[in-house]
Each structure stands twice: as structure tokens, then as C-alpha cells.
PDB file of N, CA and C in Angstrom:
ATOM      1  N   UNK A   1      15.927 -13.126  42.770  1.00  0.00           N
ATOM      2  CA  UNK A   1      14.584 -12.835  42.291  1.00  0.00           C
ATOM      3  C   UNK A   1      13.601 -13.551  43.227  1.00  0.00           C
ATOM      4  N   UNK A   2      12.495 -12.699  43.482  1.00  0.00           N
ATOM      5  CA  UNK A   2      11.294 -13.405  44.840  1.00  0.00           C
ATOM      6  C   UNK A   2      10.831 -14.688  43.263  1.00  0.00           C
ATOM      7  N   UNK A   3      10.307 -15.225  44.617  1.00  0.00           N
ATOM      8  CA  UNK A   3       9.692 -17.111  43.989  1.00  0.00           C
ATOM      9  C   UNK A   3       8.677 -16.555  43.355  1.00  0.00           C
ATOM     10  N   UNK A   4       7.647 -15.408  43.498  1.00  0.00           N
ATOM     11  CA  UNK A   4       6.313 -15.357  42.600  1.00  0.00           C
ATOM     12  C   UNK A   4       6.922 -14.543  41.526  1.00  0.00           C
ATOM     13  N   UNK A   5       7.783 -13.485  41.289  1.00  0.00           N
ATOM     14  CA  UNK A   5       8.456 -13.071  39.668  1.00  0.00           C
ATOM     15  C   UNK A   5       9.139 -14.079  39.177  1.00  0.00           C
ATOM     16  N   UNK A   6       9.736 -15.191  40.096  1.00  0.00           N
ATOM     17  CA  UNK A   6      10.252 -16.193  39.503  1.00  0.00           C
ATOM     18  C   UNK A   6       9.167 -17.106  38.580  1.00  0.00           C
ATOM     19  N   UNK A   7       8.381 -17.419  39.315  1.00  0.00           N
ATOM     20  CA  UNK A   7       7.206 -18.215  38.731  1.00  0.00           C
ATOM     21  C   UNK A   7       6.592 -17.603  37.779  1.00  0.00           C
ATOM     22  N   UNK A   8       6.136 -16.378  37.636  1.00  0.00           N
ATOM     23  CA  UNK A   8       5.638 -15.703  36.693  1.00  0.00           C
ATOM     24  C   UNK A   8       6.620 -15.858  35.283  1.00  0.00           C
ATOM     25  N   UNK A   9       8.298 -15.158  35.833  1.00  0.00           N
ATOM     26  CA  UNK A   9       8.973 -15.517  34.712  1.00  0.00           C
ATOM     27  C   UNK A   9       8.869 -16.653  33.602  1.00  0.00           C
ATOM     28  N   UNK A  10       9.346 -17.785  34.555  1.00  0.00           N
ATOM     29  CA  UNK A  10       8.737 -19.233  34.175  1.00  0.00           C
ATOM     30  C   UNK A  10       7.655 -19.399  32.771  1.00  0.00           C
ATOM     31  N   UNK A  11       6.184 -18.699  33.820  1.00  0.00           N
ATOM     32  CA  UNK A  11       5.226 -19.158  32.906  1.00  0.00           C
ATOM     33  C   UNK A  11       5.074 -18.369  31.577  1.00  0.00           C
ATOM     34  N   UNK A  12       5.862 -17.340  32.222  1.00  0.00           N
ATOM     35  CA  UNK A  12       5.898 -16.951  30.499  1.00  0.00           C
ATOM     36  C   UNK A  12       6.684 -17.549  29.679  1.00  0.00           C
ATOM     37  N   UNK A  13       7.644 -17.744  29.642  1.00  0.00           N
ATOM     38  CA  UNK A  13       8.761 -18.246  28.889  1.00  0.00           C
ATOM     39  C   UNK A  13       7.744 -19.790  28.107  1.00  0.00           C
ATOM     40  N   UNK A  14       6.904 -20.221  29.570  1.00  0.00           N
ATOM     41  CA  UNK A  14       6.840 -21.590  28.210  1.00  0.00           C
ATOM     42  C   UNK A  14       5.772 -20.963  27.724  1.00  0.00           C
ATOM     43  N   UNK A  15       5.072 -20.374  27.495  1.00  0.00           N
ATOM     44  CA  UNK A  15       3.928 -19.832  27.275  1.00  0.00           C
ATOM     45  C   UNK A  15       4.927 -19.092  25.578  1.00  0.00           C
ATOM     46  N   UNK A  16       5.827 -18.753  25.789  1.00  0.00           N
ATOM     47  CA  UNK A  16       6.483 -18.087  24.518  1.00  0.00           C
ATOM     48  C   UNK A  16       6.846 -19.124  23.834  1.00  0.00           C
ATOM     49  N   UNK A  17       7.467 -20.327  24.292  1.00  0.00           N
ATOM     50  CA  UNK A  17       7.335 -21.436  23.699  1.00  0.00           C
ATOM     51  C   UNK A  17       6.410 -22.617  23.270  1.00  0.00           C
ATOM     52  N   UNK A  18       5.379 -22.202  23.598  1.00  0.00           N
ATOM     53  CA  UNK A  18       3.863 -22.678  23.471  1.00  0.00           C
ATOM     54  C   UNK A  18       3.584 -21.782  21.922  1.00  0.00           C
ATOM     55  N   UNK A  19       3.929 -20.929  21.965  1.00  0.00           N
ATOM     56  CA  UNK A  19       3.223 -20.007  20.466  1.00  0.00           C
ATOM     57  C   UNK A  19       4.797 -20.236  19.853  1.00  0.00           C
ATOM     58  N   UNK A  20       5.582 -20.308  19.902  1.00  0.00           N
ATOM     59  CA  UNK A  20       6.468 -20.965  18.614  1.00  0.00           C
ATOM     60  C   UNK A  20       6.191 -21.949  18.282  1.00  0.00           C
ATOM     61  N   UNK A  21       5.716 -23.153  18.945  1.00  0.00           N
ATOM     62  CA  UNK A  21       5.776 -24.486  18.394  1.00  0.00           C
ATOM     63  C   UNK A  21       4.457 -24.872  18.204  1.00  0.00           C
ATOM     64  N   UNK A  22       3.553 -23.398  18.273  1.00  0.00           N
ATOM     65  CA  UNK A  22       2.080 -23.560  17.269  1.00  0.00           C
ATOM     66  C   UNK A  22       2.042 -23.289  16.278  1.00  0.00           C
ATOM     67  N   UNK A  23       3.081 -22.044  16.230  1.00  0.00           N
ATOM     68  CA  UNK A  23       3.500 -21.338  15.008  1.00  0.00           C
ATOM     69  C   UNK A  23       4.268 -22.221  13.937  1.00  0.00           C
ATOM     70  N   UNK A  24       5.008 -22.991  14.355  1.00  0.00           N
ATOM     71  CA  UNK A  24       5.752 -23.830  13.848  1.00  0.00           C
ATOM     72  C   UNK A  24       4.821 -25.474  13.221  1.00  0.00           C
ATOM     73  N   UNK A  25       4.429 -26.123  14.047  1.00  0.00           N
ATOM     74  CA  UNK A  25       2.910 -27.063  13.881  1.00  0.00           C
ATOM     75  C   UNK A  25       2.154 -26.255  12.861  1.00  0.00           C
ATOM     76  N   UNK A  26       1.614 -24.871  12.876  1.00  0.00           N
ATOM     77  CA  UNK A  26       0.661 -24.757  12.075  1.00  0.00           C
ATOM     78  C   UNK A  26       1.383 -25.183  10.472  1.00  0.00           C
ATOM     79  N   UNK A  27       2.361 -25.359  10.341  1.00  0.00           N
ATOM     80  CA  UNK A  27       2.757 -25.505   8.798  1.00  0.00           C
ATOM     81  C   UNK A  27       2.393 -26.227   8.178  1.00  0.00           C
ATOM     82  N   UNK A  28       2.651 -27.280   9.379  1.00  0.00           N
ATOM     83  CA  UNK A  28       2.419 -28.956   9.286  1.00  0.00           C
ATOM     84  C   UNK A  28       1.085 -29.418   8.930  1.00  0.00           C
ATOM     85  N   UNK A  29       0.344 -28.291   9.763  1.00  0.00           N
ATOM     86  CA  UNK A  29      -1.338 -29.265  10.046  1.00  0.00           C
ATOM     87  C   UNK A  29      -2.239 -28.682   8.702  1.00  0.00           C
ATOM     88  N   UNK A  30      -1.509 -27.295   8.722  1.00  0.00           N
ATOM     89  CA  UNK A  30      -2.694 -26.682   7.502  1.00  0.00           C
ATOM     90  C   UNK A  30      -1.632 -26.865   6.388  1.00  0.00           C
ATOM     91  N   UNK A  31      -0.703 -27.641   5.925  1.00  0.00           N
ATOM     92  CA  UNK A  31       0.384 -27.824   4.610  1.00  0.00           C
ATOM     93  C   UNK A  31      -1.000 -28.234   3.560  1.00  0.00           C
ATOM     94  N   UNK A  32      -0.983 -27.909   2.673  1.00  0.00           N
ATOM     95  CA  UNK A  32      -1.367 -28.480   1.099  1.00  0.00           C
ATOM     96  C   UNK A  32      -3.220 -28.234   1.741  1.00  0.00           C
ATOM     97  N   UNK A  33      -3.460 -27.704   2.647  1.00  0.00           N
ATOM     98  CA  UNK A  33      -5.115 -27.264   3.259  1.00  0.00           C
ATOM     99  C   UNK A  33      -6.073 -28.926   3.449  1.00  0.00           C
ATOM    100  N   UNK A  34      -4.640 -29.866   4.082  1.00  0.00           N
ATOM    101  CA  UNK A  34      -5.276 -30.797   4.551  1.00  0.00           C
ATOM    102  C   UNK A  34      -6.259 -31.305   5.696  1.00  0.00           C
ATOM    103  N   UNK A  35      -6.225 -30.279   6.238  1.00  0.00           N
ATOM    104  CA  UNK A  35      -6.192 -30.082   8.183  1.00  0.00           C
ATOM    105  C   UNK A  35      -7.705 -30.891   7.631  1.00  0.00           C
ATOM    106  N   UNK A  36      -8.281 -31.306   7.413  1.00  0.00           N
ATOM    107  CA  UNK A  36      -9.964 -32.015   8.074  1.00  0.00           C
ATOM    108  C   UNK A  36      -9.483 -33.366   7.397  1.00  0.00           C
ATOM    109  N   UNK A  37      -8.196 -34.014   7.472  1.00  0.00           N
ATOM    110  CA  UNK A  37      -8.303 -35.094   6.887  1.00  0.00           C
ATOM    111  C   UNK A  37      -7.218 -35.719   7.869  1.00  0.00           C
ATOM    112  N   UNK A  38      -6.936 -35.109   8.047  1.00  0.00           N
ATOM    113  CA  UNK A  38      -5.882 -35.452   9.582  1.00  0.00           C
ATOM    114  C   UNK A  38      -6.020 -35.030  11.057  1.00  0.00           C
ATOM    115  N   UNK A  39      -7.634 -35.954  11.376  1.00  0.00           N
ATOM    116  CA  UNK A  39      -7.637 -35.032  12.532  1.00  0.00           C
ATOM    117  C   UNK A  39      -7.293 -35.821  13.813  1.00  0.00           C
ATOM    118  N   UNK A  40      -6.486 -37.094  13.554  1.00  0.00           N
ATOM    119  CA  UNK A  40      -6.475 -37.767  14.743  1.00  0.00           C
ATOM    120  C   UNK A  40      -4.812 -38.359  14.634  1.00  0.00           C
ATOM    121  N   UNK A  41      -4.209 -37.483  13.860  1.00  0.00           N
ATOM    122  CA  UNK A  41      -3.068 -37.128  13.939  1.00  0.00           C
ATOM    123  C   UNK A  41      -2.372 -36.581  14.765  1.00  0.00           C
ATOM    124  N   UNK A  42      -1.075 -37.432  16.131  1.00  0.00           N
ATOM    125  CA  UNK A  42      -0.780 -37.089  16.547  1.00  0.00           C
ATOM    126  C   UNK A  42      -0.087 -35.347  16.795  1.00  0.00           C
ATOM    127  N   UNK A  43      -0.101 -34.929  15.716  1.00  0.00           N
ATOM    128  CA  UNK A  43       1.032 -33.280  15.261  1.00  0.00           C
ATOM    129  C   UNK A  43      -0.618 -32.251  15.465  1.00  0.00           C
ATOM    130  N   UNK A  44      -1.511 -32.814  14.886  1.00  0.00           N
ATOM    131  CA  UNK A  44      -2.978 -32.072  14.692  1.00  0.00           C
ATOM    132  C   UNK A  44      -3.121 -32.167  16.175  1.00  0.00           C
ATOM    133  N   UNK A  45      -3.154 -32.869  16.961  1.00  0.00           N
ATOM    134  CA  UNK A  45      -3.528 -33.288  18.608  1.00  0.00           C
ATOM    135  C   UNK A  45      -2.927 -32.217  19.058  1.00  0.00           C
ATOM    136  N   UNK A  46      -1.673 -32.370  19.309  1.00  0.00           N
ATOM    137  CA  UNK A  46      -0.234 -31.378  19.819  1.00  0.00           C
ATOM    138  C   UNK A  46      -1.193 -29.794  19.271  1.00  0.00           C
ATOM    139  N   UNK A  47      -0.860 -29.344  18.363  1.00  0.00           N
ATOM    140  CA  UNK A  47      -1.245 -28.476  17.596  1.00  0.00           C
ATOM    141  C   UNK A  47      -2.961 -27.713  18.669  1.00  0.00           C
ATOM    142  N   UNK A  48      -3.725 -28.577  18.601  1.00  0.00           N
ATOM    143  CA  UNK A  48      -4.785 -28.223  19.060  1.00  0.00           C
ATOM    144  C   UNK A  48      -4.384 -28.093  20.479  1.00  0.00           C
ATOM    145  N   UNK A  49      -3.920 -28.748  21.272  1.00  0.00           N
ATOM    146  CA  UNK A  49      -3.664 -28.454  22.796  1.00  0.00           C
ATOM    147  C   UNK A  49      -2.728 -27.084  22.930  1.00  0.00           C
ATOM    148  N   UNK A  50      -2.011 -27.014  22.204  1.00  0.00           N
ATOM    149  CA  UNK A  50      -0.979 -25.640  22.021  1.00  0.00           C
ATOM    150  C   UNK A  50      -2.228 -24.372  21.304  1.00  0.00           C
ATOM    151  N   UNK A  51      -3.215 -24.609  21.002  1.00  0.00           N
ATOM    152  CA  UNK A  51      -3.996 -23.592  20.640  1.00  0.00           C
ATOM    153  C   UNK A  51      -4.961 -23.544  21.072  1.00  0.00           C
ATOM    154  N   UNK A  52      -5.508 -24.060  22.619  1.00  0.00           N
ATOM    155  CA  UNK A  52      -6.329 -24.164  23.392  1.00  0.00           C
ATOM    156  C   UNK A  52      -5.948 -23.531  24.594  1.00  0.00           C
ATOM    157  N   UNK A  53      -4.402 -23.409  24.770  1.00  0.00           N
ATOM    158  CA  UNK A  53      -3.633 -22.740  25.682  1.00  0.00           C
ATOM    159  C   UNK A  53      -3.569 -21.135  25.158  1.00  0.00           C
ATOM    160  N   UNK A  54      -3.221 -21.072  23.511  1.00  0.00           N
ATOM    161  CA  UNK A  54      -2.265 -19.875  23.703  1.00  0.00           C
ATOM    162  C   UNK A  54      -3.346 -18.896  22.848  1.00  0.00           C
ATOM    163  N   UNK A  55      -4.732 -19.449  22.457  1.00  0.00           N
ATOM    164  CA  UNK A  55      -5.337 -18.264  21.700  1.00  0.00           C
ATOM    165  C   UNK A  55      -5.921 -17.631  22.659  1.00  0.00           C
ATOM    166  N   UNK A  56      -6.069 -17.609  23.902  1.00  0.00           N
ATOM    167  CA  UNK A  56      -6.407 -16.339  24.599  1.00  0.00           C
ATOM    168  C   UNK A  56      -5.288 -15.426  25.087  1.00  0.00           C
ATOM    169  N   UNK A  57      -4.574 -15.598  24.791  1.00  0.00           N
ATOM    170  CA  UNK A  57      -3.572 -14.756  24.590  1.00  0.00           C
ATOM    171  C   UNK A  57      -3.555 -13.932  23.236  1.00  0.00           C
ATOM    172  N   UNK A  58      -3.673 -14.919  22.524  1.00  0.00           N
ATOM    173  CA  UNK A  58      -3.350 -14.407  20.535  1.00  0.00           C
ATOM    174  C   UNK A  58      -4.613 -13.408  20.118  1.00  0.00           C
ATOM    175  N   UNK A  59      -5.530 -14.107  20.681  1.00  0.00           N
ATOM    176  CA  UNK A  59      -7.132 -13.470  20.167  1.00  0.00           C
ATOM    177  C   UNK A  59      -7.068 -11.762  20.082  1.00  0.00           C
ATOM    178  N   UNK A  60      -6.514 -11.634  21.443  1.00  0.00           N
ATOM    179  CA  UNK A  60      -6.568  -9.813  21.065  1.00  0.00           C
ATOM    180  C   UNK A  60      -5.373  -9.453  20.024  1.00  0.00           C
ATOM    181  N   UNK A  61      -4.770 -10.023  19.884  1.00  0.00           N
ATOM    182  CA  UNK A  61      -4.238  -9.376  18.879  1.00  0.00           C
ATOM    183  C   UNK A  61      -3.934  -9.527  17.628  1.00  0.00           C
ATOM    184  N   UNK A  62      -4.904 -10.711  17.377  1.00  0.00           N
ATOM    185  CA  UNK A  62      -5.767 -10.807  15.782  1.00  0.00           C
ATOM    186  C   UNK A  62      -6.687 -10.359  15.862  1.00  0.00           C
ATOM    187  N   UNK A  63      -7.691  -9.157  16.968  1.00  0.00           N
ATOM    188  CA  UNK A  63      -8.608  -8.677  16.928  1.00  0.00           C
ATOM    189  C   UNK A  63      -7.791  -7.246  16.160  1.00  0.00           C
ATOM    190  N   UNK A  64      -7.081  -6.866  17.061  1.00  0.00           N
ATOM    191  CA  UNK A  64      -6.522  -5.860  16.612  1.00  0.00           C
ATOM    192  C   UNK A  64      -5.694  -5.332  15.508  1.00  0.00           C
ATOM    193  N   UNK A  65      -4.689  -7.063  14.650  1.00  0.00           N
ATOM    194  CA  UNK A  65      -4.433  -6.246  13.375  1.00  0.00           C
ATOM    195  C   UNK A  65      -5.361  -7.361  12.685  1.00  0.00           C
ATOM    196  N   UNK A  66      -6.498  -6.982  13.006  1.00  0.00           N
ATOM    197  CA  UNK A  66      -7.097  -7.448  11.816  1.00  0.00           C
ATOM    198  C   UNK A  66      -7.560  -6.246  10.526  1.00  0.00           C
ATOM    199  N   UNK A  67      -7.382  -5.011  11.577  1.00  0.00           N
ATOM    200  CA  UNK A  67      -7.756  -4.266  10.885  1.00  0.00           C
ATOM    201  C   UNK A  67      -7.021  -3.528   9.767  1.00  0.00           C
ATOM    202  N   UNK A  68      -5.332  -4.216   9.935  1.00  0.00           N
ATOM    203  CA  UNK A  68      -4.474  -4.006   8.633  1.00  0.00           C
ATOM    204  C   UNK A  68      -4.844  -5.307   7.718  1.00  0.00           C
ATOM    205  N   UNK A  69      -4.581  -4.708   6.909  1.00  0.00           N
ATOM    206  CA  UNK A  69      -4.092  -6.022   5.263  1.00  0.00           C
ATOM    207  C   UNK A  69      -3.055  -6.844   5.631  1.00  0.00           C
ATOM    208  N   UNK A  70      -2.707  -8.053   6.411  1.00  0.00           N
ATOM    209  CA  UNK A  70      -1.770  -8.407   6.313  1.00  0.00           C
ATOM    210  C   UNK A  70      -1.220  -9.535   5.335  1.00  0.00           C
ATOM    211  N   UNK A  71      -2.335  -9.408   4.352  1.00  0.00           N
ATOM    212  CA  UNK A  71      -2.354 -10.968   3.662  1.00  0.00           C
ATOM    213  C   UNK A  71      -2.480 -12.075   4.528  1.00  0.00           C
ATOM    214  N   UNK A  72      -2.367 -13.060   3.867  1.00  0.00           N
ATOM    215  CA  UNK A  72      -2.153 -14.107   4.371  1.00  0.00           C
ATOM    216  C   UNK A  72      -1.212 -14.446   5.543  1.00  0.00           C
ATOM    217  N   UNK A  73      -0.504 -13.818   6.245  1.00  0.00           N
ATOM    218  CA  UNK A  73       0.629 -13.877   7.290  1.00  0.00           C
ATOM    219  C   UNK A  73      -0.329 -13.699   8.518  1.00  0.00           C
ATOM    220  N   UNK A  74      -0.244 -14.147   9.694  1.00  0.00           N
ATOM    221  CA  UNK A  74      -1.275 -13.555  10.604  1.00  0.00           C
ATOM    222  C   UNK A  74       0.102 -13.815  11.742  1.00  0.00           C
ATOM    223  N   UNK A  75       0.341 -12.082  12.112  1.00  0.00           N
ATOM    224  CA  UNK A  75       1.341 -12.121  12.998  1.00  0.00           C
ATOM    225  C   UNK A  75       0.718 -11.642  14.160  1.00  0.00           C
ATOM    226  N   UNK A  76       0.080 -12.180  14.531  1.00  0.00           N
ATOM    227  CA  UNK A  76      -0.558 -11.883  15.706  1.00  0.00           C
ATOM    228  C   UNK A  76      -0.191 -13.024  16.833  1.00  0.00           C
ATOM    229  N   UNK A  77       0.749 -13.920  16.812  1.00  0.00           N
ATOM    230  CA  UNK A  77       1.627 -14.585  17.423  1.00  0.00           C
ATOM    231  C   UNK A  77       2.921 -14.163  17.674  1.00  0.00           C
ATOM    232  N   UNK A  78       3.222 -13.440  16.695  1.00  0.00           N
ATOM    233  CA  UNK A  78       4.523 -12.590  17.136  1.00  0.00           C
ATOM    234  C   UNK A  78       4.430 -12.120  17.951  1.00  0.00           C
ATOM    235  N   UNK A  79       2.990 -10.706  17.687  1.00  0.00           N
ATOM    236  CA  UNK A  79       2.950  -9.430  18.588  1.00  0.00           C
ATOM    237  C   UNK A  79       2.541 -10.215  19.817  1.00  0.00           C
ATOM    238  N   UNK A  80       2.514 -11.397  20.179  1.00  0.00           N
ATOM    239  CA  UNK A  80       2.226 -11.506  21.095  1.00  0.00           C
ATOM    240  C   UNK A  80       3.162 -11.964  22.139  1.00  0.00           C
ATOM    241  N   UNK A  81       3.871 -12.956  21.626  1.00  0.00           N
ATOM    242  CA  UNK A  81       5.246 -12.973  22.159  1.00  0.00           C
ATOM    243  C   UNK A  81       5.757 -11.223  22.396  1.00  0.00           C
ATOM    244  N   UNK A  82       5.622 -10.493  21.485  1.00  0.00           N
ATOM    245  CA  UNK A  82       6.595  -9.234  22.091  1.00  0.00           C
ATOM    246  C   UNK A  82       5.871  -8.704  23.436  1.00  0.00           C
ATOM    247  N   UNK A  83       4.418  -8.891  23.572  1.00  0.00           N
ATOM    248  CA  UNK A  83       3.728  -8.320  24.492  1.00  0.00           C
ATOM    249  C   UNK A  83       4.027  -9.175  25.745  1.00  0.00           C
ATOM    250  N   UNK A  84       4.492 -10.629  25.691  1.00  0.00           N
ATOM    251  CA  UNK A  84       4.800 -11.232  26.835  1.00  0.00           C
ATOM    252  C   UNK A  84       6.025 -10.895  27.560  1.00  0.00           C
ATOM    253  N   UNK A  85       6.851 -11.021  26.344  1.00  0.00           N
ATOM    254  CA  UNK A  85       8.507 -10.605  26.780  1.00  0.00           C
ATOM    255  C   UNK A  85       8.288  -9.351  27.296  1.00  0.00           C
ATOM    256  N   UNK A  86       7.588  -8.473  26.903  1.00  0.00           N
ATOM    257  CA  UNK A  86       7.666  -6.649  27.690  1.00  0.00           C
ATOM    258  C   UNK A  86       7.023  -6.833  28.958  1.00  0.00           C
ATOM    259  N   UNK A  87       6.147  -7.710  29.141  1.00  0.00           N
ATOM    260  CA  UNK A  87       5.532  -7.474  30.128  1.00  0.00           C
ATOM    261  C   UNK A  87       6.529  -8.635  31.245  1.00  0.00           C
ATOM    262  N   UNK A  88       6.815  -9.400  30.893  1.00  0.00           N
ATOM    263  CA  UNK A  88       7.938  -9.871  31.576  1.00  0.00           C
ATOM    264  C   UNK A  88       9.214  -8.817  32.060  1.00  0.00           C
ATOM    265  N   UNK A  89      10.154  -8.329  31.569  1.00  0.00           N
ATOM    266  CA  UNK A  89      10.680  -7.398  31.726  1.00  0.00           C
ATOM    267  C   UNK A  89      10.483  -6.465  32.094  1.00  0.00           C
ATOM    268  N   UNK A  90       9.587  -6.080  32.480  1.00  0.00           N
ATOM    269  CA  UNK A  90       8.721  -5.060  33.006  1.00  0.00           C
ATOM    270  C   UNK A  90       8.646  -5.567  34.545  1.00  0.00           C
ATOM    271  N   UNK A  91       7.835  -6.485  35.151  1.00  0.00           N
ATOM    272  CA  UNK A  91       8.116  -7.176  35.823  1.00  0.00           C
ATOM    273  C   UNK A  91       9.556  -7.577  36.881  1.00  0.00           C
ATOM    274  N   UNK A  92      10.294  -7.957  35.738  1.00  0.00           N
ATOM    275  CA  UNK A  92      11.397  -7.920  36.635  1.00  0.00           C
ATOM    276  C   UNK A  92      12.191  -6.772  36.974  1.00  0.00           C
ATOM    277  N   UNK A  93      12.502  -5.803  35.956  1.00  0.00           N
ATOM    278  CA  UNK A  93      12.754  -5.165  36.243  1.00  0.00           C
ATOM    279  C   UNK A  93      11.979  -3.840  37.594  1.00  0.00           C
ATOM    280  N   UNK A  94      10.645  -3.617  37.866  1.00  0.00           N
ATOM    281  CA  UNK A  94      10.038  -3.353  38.669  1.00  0.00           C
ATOM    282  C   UNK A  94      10.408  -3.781  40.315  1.00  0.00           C
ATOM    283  N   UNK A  95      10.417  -5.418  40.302  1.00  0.00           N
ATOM    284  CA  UNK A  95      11.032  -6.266  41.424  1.00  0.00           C
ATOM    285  C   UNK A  95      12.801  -5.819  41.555  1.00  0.00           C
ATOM    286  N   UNK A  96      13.351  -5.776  40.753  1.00  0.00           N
ATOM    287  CA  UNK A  96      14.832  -5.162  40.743  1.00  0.00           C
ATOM    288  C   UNK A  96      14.782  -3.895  41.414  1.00  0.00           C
ATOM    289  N   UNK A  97      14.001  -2.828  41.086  1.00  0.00           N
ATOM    290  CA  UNK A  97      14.163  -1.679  41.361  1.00  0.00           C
ATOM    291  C   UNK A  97      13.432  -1.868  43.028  1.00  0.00           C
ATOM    292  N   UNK A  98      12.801  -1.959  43.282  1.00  0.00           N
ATOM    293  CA  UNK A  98      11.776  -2.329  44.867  1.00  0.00           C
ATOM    294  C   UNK A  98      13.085  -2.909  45.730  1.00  0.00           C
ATOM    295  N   UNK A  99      14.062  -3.569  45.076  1.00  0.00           N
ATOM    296  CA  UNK A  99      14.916  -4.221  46.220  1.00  0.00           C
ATOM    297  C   UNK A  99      16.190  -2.693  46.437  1.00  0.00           C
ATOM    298  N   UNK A 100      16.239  -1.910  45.544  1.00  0.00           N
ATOM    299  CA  UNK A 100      17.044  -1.242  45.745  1.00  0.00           C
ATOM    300  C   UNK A 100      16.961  -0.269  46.963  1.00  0.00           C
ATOM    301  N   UNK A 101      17.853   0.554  47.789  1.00  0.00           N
ATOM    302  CA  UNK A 101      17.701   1.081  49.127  1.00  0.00           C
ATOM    303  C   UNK A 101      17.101   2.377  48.655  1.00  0.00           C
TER     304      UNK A 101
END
């Protein structure tokens, strides 16, 4: 694999792991709807740097199902991971095919 699909690969992957372990933190920070009472809480810190990175990524696509009912669930971290992984794969596979004769 060339070094710039490599690198790209890379940044996605932590970038997919950047929105699990916001996804995962958010439990923590908003549990029992404490979040303004813990704000200098190391997990709240973490939490905010992981969502300073990954909501421009997320934003479009809590723009977009906002317009379903999803209740209370806001999977717009999922769809976003799926949109990274495709577009990753996409990617490589593209560079795969270019090397072929």
C-alpha cells in the first residue's frame, strides 16, 4: 500500500476510535445529567477533546437524521463511523485496482 493511503488509512482508524471512546465517555459525563458539575473532571476533559476532534465529522450527520424521531439515541456517531470505514475502503480498494496491469 503507497505511504499517503497508508496514512490516510491510519487516520481514519483513530479517528473511528476517537468516536467510540466519545461514544463510550458520553455515558460517563452525561450519567444521572450531571455534566455542569463535573467540569474539571479528568473523563469530562478527555470527553471534550474527543468532541472537539470528532464533531465535524458527526455534525452532518446529526444534521441529517435529525429529521427522523430517533428518541433519545443519537446515532449519528455510528453513521459516521460507517461513512469513514466506506470511504476508507473505497480508497483502498481504488489504490489496489490502479496497481493492477
Amino acid at each position: 500500500m503507497g505511504l499517503l493511503v497508508e496514512i490516510i488509512a491510519v487516520v481514519i482508524r483513530i479517528l473511528i476510535y476517537c468516536l467510540i471512546a466519545r461514544a463510550v465517555l458520553s455515558w460517563f459525563v452525561y450519567a444521572g445529567g450531571q455534566y455542569s458539575g463535573y467540569r474539571q473532571s479528568p473523563v469530562v476533559r478527555i470527553y471534550n477533546v474527543l468532541g472537539a476532534i470528532t464533531e465535524p465529522i458527526v455534525r452532518p450527520f446529526r444534521v441529517l437524521l435529525s429529521r427522523f424521531r430517533t428518541g433519545p439515541m443519537d446515532f449519528s456517531p455510528l453513521c459516521a463511523m460507517f461513512a469513514l470505514i466506506i470511504i476508507r475502503n473505497i480508497i483502498i480498494t481504488v489504490y489496489n485496482h490502479s496497481l493492477l496491469p
